[in-house]
Every structure is written in C-alpha cells, then in structure tokens.
C-alpha atoms as a PDB file:
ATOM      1  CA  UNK A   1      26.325 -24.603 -19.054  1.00  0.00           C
ATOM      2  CA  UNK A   2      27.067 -22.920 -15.774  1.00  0.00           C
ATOM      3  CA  UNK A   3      24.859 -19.786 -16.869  1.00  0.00           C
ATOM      4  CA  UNK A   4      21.816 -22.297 -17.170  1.00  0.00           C
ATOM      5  CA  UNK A   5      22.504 -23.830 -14.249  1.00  0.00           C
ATOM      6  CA  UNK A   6      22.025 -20.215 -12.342  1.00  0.00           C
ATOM      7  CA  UNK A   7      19.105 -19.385 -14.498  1.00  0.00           C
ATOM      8  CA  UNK A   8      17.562 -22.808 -13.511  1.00  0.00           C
ATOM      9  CA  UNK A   9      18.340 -22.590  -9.859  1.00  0.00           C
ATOM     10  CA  UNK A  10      16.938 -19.181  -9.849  1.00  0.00           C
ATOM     11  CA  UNK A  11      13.595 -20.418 -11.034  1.00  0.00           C
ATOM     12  CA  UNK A  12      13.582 -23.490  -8.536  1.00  0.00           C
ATOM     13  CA  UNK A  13      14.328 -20.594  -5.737  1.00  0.00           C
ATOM     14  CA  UNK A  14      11.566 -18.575  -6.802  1.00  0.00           C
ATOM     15  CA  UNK A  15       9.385 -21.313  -7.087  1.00  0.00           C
ATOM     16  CA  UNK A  16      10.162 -23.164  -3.563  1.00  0.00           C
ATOM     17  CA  UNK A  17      10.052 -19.243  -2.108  1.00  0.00           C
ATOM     18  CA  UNK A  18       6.440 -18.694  -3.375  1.00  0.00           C
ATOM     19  CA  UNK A  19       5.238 -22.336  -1.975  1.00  0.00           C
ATOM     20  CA  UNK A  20       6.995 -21.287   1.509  1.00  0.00           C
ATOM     21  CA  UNK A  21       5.093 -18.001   1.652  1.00  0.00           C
ATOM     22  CA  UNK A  22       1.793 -19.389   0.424  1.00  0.00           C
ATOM     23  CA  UNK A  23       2.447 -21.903   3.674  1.00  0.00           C
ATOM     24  CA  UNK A  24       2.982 -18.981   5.872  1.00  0.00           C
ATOM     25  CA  UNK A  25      -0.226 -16.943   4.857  1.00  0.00           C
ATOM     26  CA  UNK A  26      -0.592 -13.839   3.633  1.00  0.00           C
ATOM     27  CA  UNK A  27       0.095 -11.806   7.214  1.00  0.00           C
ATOM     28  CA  UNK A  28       3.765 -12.136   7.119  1.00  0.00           C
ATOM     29  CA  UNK A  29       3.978  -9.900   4.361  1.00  0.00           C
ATOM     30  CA  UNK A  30       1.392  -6.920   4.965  1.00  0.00           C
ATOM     31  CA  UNK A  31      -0.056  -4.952   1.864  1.00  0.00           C
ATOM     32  CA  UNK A  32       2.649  -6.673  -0.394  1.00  0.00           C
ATOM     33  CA  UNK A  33       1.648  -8.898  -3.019  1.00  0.00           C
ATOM     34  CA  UNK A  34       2.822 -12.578  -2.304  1.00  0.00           C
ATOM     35  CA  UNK A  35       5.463 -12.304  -5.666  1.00  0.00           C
ATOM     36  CA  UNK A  36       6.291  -9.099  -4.426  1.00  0.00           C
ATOM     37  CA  UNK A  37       7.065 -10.142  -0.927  1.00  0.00           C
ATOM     38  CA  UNK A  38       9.297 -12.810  -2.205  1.00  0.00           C
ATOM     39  CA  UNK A  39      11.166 -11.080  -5.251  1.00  0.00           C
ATOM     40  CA  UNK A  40      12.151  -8.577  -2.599  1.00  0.00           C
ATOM     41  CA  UNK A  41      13.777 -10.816   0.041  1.00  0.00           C
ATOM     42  CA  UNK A  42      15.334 -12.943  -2.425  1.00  0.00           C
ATOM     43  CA  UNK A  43      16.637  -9.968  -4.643  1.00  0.00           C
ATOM     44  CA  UNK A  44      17.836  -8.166  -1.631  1.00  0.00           C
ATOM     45  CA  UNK A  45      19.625 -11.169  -0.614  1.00  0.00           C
ATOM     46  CA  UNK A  46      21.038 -11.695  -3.825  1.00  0.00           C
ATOM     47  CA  UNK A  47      22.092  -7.958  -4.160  1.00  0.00           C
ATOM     48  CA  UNK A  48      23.875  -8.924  -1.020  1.00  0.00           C
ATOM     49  CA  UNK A  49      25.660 -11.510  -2.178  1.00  0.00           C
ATOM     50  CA  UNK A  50      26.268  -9.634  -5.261  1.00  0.00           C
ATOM     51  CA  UNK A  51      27.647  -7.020  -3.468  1.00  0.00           C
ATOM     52  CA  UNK A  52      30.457  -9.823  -1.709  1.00  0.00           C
ATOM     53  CA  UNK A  53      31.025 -12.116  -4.405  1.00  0.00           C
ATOM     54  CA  UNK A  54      34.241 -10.953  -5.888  1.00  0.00           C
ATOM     55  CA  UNK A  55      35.325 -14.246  -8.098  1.00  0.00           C
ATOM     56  CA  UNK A  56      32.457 -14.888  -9.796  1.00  0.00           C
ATOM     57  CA  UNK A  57      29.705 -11.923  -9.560  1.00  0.00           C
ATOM     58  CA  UNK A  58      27.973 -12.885 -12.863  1.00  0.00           C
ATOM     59  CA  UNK A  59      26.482 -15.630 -11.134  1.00  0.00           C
ATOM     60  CA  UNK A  60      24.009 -13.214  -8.297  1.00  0.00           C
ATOM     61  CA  UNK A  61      23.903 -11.119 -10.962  1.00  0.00           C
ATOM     62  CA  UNK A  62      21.997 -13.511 -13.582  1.00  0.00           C
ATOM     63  CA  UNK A  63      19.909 -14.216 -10.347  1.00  0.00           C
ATOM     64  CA  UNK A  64      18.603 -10.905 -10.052  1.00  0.00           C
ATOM     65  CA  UNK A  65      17.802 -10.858 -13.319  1.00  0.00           C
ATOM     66  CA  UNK A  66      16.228 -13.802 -13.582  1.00  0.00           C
ATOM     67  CA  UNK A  67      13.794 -12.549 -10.668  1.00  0.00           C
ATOM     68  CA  UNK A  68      13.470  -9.287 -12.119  1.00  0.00           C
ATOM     69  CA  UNK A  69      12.366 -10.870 -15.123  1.00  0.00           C
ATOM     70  CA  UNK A  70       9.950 -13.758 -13.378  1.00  0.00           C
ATOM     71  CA  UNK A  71       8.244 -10.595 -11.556  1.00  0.00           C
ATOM     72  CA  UNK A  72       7.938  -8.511 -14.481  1.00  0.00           C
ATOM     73  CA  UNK A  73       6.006 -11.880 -16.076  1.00  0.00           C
ATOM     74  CA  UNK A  74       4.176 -12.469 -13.087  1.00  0.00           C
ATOM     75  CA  UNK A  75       3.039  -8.714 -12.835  1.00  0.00           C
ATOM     76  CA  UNK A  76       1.889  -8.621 -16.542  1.00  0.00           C
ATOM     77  CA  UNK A  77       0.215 -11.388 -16.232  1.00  0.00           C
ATOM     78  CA  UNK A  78      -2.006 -11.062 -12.824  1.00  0.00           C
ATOM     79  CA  UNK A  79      -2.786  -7.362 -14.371  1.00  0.00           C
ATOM     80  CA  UNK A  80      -4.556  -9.502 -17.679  1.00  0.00           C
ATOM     81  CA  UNK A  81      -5.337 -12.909 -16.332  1.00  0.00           C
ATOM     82  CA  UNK A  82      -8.233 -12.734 -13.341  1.00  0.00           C
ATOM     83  CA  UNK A  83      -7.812 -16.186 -12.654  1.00  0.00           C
ATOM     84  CA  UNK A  84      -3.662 -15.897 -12.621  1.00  0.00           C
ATOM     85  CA  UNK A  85      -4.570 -13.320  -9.932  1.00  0.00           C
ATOM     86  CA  UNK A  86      -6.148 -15.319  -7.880  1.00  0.00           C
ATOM     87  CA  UNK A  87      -4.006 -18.436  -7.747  1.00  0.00           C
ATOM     88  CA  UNK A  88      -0.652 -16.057  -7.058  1.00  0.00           C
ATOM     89  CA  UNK A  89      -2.102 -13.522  -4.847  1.00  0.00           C
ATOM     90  CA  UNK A  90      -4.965 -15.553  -3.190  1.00  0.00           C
ATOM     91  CA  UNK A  91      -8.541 -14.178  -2.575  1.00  0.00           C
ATOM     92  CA  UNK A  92     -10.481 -12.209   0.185  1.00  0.00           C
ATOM     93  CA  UNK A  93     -12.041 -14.349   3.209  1.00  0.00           C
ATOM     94  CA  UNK A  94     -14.718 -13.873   4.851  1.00  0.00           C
ATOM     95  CA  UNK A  95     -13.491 -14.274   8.690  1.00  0.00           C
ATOM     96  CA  UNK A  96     -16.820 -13.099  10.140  1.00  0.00           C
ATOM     97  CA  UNK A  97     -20.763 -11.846   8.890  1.00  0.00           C
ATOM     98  CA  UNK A  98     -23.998 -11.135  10.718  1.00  0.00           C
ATOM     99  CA  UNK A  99     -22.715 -12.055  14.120  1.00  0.00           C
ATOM    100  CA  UNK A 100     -21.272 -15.265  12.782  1.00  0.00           C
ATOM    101  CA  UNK A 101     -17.756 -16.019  12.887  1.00  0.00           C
ATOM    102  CA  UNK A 102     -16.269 -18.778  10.240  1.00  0.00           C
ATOM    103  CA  UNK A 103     -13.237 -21.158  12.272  1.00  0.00           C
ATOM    104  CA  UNK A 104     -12.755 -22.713   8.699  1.00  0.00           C
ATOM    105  CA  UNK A 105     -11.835 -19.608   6.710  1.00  0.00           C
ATOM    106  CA  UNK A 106      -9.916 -18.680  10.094  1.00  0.00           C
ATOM    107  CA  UNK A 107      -7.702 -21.778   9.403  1.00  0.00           C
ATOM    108  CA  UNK A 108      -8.076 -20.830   5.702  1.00  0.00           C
ATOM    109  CA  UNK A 109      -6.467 -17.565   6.430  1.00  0.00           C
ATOM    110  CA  UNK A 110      -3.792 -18.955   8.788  1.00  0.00           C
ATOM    111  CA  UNK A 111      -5.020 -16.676  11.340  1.00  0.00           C
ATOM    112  CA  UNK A 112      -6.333 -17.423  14.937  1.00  0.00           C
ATOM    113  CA  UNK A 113      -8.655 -15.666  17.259  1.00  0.00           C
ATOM    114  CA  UNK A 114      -6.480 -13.588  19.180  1.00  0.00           C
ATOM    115  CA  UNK A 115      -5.391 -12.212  15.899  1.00  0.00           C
ATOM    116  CA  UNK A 116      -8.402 -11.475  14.680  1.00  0.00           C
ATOM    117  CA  UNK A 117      -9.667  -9.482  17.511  1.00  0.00           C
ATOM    118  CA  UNK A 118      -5.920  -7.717  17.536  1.00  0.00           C
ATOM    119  CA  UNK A 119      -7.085  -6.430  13.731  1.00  0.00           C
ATOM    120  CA  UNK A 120     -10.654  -5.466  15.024  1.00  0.00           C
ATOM    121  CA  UNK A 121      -9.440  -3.071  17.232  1.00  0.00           C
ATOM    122  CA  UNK A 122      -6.880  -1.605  14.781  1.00  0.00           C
ATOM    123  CA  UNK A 123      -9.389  -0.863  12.935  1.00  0.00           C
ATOM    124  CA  UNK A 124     -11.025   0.664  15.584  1.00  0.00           C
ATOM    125  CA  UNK A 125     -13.259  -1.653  16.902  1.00  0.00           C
ATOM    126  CA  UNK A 126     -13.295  -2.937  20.559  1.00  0.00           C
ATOM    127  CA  UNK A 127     -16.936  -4.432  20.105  1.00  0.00           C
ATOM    128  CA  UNK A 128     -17.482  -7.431  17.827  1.00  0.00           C
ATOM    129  CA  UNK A 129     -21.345  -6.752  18.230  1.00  0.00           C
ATOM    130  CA  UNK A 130     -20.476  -3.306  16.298  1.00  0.00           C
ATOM    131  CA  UNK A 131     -19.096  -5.611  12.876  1.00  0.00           C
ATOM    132  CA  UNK A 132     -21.673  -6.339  10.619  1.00  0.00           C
ATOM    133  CA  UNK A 133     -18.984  -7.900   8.256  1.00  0.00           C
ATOM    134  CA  UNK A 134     -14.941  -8.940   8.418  1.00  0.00           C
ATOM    135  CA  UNK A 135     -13.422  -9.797   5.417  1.00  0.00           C
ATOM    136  CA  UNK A 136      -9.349 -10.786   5.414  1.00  0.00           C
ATOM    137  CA  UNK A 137      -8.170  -9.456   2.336  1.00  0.00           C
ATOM    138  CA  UNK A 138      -5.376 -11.093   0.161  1.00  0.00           C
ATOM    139  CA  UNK A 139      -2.907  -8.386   1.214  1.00  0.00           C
ATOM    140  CA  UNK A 140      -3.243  -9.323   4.812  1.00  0.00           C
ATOM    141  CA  UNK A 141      -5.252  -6.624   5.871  1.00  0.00           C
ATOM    142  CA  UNK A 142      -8.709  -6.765   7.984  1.00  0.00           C
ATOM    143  CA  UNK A 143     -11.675  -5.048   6.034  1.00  0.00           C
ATOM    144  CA  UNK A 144     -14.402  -3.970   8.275  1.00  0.00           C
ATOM    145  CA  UNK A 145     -17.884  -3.198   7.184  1.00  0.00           C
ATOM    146  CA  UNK A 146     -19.920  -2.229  10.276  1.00  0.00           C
ATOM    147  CA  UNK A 147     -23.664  -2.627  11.390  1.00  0.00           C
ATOM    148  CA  UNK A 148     -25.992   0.347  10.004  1.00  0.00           C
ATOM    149  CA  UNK A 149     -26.706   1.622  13.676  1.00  0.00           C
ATOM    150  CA  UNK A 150     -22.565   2.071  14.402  1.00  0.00           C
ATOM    151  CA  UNK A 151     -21.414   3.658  11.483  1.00  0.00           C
ATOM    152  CA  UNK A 152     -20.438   7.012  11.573  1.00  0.00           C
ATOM    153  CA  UNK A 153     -23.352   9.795  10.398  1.00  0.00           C
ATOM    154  CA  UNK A 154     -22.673  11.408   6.946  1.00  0.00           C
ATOM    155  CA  UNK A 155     -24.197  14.191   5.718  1.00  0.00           C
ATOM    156  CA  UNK A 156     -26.810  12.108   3.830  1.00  0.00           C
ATOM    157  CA  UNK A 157     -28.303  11.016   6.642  1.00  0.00           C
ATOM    158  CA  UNK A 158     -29.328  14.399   8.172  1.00  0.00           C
ATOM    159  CA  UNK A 159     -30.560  15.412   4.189  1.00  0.00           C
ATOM    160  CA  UNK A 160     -27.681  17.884   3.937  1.00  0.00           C
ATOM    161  CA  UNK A 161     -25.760  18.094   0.345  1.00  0.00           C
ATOM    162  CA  UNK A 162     -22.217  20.089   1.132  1.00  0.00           C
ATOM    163  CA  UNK A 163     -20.257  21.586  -1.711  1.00  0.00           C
ATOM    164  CA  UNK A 164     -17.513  19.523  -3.453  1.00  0.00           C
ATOM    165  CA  UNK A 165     -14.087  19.920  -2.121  1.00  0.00           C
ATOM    166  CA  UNK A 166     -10.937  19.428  -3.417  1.00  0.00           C
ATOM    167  CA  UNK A 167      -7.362  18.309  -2.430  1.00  0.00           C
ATOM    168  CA  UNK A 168      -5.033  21.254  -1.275  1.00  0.00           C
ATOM    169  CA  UNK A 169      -2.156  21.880  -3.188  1.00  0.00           C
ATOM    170  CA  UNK A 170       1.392  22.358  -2.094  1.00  0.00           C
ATOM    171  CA  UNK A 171       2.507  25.900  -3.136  1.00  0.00           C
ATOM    172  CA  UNK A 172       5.152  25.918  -0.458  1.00  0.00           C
ATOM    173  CA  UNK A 173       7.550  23.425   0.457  1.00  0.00           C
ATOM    174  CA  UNK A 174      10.461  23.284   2.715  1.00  0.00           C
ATOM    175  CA  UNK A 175      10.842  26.996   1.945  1.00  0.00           C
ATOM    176  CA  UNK A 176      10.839  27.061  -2.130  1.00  0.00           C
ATOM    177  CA  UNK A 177       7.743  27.941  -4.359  1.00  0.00           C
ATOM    178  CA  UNK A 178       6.889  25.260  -6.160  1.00  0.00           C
ATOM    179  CA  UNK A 179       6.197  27.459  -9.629  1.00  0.00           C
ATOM    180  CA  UNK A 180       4.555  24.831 -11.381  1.00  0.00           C
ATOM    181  CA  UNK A 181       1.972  24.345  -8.760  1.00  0.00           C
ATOM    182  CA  UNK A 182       1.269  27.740  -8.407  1.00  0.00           C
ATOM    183  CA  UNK A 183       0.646  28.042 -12.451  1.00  0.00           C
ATOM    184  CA  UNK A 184      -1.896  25.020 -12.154  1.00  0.00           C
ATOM    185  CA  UNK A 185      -3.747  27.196  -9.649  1.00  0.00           C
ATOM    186  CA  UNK A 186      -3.748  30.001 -12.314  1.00  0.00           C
ATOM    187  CA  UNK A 187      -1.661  31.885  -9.596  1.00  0.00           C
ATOM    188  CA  UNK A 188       1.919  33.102  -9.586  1.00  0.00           C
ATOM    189  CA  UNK A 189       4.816  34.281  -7.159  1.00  0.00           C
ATOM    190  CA  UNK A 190       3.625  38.015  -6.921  1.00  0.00           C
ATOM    191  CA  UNK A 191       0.103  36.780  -5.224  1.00  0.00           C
ATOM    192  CA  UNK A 192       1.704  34.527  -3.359  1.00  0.00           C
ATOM    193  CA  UNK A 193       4.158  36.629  -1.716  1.00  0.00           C
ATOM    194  CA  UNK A 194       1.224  39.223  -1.317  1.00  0.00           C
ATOM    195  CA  UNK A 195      -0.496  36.672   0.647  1.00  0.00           C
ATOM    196  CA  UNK A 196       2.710  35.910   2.890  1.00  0.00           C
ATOM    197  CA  UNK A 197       3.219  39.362   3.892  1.00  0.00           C
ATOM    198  CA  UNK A 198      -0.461  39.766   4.905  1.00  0.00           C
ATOM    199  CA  UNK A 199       0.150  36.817   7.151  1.00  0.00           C
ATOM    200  CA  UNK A 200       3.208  38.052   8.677  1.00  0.00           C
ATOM    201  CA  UNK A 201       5.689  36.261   6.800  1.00  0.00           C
ATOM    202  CA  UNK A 202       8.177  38.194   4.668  1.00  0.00           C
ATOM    203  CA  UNK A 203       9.182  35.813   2.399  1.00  0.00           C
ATOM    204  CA  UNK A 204       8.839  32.019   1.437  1.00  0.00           C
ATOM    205  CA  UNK A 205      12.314  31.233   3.284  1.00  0.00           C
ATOM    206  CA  UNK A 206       9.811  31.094   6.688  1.00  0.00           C
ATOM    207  CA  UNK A 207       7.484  28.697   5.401  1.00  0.00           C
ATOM    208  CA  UNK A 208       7.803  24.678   6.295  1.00  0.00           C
ATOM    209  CA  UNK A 209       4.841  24.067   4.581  1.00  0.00           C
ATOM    210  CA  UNK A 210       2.031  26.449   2.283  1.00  0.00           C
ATOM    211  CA  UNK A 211      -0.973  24.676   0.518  1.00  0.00           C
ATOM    212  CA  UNK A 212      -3.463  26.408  -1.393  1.00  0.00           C
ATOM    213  CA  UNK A 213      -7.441  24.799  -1.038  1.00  0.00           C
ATOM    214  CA  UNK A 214      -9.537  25.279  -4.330  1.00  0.00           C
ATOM    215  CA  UNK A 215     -11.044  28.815  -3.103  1.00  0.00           C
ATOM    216  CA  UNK A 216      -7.569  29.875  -3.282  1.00  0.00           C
ATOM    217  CA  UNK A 217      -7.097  30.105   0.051  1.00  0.00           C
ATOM    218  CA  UNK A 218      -3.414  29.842   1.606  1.00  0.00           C
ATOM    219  CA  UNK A 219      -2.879  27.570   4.699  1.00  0.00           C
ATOM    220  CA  UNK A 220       0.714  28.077   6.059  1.00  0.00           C
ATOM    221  CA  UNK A 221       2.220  25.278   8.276  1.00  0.00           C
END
C-alpha cells in the first residue's frame, strides 16, 4: 500500500510539474523538451534525496523510476503521435512577419518586447527592418528568416556551382592515432607519420589535434 502511494504521488508530481512549466513558457528551459525539462529537475532532486534517505531509500527510488518510466512513455509516444507532440511540447509562434509584429502570440509565448529584441540580436540582428520573418520555436529558441535583400550572398546567386565538400575527420587526437579513422580514410599509420615528419613533427605525441579533409589533406592543430 505504501509502494502505491509513492507510485501515485510520483504521477501527481509529474503531472502538477508539467502544468507549472507549461505556465512558465517554454524560455525557462532552452532547447529542452518541456517533459525533458521537468523529468530532469525532479529526477535530480529525487536522486538527491535518494542519495540522503537512509531509512527508507526504496521510496526516491520507486520515484525515479516511476519518472524514468513516464518519460520513456511520453518520448515513445510524441515520436508516433503528431498531435501528442503538440499538446506536450507546444508549437512554433509566429512573433513577427512582413514588418508586422503579433502582441497576441507575444503573450502566447510568454515573452515581452524587450525579450524579443534581446533574441534578435543574438541571432545577429540589430535591425528589425532586416527580419522578414520571427518565429518562437517550441524549444524556446528565436528562428529568424530574413528579407531577400539582407541575407547573406551564396554562391547561387553569382551563378557559381563549387565542388562538394565534406566533414574533416579526426585522425589525431590529444596525441593518439585514432586507427579506425584512419582505415575509413583508406589510410594507415605509415602515411600518416610520413605526413607528420614533412610538417615538422616527429611523431603523433606533438599533435593536440590532426584532421584529415576528403582530398586527404592533413590539418594539424
């Protein structure tokens, strides 16, 4: 009986936890994932507690659980369920388009003027006349699409095409090979430690950092 009584309490918690942060809006948590954002307060208090409790530790210990177990749910189920998605994690707002901004979604948002503009120029915009479109996102971050004329050029607008490139690849780190790497690049430890020598470096010991472009190319940090 006192088992269920944890298990139920747990749930109530949970529950009362995600109507608090929905109240608070989806800023006080960053990139997290409102379920996220609580699971990890509330298991990191419990784990706390857990960690003090000495008569009865079963009892935090059924509580983590219990969350793990809620979150695991809760995960599965926004990952299947579009509409479950949107009533735990919330949905993007529109703060501001085509010059116009929106007070209501503001409010929706639960976020005011001042830290709006604060977001703008995070993002690297000091000119509201440069934002074509805001959009508050449901992981509290400020999405910027700006107006034709301000965003940067690219190379299709000069009618250039440049090759494809790749991600480097760490061949190098902290002063060990990384032999697996190397063998993905079709490479090995001789050519590598030919490459070392002819740029000064006698062995991999004096290398921080060595990454290896898709021309096979060694950059040494």
């Amino acid at each position: 009986m006192e088992i269920l009584k944890v298990v139920l309490t747990s749930v109530l918690s949970a529950a009362a936890l995600f109507v608090i942060a929905k109240a608070m809006g989806h800023k006080q948590m960053s990139q997290l994932d409102f379920f996220d954002y609580i699971a990890g307060i509330t298991i990191g208090s419990i784990a706390a507690e857990l960690a003090t409790e000495l008569e009865s530790p079963m009892k935090p210990l059924i509580a983590m659980i219990v969350y793990g177990v809620i979150t695991a749910i809760l995960t599965c189920l926004t990952s299947k369920a579009p509409r479950m998605r949107k009533i735990i994690n919330g949905t993007p707002t529109i703060i501001m388009n085509d010059g116009k901004l929106y007070r209501k979604n503001m409010k929706k948002a639960k976020i005011d003027l001042s830290e709006f503009m604060v977001m703008c120029r995070q993002e690297g915009y000091f000119n509201l006349s440069d934002i074509q479109t805001a959009i508050f996102e449901y992981n509290g971050r400020l999405t910027v699409l700006p107006k034709s004329v301000k965003r940067p050029v690219n190379p299709s607008d000069m009618g250039l095409t440049p090759e494809i490139e790749h991600i480097n690849t760490e061949v190098i780190m902290d002063g060990r090979i990384l032999g697996e790497n190397l063998m993905r690049l079709g490479l090995d430890t001789d050519w590598l430690n030919t490459e070392l020598k002819s740029l000064g470096y006698k062995n991999a010991k004096e290398v921080f950092l060595g990454v290896c472009d898709d021309k096979n190319n060694l950059k040494i940090f």
